[in-house]
Every structure is written in C-alpha cells, then in structure tokens.
C-alpha atoms as a PDB file:
ATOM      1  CA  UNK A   1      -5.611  12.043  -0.238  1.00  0.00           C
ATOM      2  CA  UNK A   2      -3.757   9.929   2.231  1.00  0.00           C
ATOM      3  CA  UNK A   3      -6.767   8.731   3.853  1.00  0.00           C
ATOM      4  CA  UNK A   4      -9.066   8.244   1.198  1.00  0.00           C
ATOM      5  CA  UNK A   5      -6.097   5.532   0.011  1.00  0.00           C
ATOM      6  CA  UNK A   6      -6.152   3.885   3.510  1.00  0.00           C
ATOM      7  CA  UNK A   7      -9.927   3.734   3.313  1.00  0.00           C
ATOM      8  CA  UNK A   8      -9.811   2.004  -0.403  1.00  0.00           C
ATOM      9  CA  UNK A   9      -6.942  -0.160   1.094  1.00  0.00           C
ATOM     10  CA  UNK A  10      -9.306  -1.002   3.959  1.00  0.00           C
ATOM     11  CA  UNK A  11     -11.980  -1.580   1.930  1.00  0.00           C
ATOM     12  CA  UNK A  12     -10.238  -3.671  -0.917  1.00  0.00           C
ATOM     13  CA  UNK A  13      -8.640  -5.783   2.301  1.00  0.00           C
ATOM     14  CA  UNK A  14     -12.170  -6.409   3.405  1.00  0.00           C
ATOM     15  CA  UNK A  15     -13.514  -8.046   0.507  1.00  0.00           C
ATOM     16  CA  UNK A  16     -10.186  -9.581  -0.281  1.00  0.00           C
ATOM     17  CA  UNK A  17     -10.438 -11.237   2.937  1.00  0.00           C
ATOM     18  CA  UNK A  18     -13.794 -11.945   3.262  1.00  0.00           C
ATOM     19  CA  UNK A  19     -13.826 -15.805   2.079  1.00  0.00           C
ATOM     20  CA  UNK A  20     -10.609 -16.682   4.238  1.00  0.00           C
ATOM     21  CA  UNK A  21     -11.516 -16.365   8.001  1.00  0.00           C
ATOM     22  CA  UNK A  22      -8.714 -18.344   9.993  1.00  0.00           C
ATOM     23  CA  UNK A  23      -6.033 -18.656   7.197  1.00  0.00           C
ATOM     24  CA  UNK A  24      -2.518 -17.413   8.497  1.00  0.00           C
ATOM     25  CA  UNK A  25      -1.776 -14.844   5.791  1.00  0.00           C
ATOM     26  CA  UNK A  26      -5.638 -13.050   6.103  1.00  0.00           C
ATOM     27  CA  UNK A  27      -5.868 -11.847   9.876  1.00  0.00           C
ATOM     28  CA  UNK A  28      -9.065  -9.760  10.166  1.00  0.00           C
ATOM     29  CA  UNK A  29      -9.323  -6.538  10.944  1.00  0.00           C
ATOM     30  CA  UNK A  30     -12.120  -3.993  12.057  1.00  0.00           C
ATOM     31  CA  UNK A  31     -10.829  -1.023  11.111  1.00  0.00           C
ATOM     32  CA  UNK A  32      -8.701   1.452   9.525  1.00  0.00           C
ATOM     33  CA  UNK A  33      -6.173   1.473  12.750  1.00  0.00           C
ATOM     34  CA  UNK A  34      -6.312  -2.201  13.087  1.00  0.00           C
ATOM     35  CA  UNK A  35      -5.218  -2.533   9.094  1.00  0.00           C
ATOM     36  CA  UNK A  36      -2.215   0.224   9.481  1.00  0.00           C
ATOM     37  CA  UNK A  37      -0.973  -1.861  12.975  1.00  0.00           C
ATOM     38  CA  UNK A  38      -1.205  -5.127  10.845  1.00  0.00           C
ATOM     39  CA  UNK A  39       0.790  -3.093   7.672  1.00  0.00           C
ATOM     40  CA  UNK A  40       3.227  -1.910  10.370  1.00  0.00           C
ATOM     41  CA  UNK A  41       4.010  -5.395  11.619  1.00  0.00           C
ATOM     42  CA  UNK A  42       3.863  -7.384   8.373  1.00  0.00           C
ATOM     43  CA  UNK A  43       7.205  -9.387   7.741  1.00  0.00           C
ATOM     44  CA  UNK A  44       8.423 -12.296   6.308  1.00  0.00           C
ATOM     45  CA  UNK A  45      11.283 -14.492   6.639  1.00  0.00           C
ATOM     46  CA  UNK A  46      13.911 -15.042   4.033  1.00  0.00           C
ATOM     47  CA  UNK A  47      12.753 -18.709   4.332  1.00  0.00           C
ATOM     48  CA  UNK A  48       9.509 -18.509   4.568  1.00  0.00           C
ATOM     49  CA  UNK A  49       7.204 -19.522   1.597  1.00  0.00           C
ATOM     50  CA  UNK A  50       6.263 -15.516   0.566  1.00  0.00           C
ATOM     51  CA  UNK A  51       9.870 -14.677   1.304  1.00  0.00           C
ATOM     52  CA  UNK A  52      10.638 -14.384  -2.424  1.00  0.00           C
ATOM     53  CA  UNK A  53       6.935 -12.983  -3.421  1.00  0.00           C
ATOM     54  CA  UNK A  54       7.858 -10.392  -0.621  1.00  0.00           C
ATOM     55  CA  UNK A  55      11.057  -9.366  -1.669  1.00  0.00           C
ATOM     56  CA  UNK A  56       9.741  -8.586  -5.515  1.00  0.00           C
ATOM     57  CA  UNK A  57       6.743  -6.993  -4.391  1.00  0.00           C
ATOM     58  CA  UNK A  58       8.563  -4.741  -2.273  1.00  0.00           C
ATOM     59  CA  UNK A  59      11.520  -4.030  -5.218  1.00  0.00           C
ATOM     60  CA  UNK A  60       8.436  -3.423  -7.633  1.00  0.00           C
ATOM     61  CA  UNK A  61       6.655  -0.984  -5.235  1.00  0.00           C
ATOM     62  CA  UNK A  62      10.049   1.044  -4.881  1.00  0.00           C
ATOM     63  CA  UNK A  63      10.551   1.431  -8.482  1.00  0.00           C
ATOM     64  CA  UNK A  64       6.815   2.794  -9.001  1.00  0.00           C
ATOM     65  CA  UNK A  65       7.452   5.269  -6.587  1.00  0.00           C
ATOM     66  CA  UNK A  66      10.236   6.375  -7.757  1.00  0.00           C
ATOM     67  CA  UNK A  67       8.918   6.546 -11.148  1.00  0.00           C
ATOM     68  CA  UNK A  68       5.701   8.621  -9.753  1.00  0.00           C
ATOM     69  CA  UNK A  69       8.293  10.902  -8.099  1.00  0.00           C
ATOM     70  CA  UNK A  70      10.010  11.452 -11.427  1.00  0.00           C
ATOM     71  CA  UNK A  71       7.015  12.172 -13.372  1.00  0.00           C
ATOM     72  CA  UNK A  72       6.010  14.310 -10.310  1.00  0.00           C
ATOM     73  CA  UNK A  73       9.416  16.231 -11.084  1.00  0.00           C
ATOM     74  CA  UNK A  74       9.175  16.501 -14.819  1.00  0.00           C
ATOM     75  CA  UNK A  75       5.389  17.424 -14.922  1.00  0.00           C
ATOM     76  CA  UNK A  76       4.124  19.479 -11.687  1.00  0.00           C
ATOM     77  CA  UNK A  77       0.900  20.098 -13.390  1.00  0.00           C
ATOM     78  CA  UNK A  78      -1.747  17.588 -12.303  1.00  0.00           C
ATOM     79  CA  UNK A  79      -3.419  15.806 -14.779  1.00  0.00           C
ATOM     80  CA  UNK A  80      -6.596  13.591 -14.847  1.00  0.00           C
ATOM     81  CA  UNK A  81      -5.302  10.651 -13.245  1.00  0.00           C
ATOM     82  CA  UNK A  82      -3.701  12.816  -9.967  1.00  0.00           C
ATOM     83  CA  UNK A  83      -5.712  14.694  -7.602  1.00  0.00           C
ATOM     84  CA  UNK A  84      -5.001  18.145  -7.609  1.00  0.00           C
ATOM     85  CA  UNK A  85      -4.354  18.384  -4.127  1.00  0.00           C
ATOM     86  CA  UNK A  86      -1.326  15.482  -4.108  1.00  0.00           C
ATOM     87  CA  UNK A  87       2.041  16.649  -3.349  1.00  0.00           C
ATOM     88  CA  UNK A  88       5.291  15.783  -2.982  1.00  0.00           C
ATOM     89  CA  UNK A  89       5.411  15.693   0.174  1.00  0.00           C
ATOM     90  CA  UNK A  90       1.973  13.621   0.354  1.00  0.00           C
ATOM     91  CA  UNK A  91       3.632  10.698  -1.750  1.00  0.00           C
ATOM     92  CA  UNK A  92       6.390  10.325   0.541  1.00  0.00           C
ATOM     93  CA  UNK A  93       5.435  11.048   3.891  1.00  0.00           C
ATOM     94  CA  UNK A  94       3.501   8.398   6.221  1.00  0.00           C
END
C-alpha cells in the first residue's frame, strides 16, 4: 500500500512539475528515491513566503490523520474506499 502511494505521489509530482523546469519550489526528480530525499529535506522558514502555507498544510495533514486513525479505531472493517490490506501500523509507520 505504502508504495503504490509513493508511486501516485511520484507520478502526480511529475506532471505537477512538468511545465516549471528551473523554478525554486519544483526541483526535478527522476525517481521514486530522489522524490522521498527531496520530501525528507523539504523546509521552510518562518519568514519565508510558504512559511504560513506550510504551517496550515502541515496542521491540516495532522488532523486528517488523526481523523483516519479514529475511524480506523471505531470501524476495523475495511470498506470500499480502504484497501483491505491497510493497517494500523501501515498509516503510521514510514
């Protein structure tokens, strides 16, 4: 599961990228272990421009997982929209 969602993250960042070779914020990248490095790496400065984009997106992404989590915990049956073979574990680890 894990790696099907890095290869639809690699694939999304391809096309995203596609029409902005050279621009600060859309490095390219050749493959899946190039894309984790650059996810590894990514920061941003309180002052920089994406400092406050960075900071929501971040708070948002925490609240959906713990949201997942909770449905996780109140429904362990899988239903259409979750693969059956997602776990807990799965969700959380790296």
């Amino acid at each position: 599961m894990r790696q099907r969602f890095w290869r639809r993250l690699l694939d999304g960042y391809g096309k995203a990228s596609a029409n902005c070779p050279g621009e600060s914020f859309c490095p390219s990248v050749r493959n899946l272990a190039e894309l984790r490095e650059l996810a590894a790496s990514f920061t941003v400065s309180v002052g920089d421009t994406l400092g406050t984009w960075a900071t929501s997106s971040q708070h948002f992404h925490e609240q959906h997982l713990n949201e997942q989590l909770r449905l996780l915990a109140l429904f362990p049956k899988t239903s259409s929209e979750i693969n059956a073979s997602m776990t807990l574990s799965s969700m959380v680890m790296n």
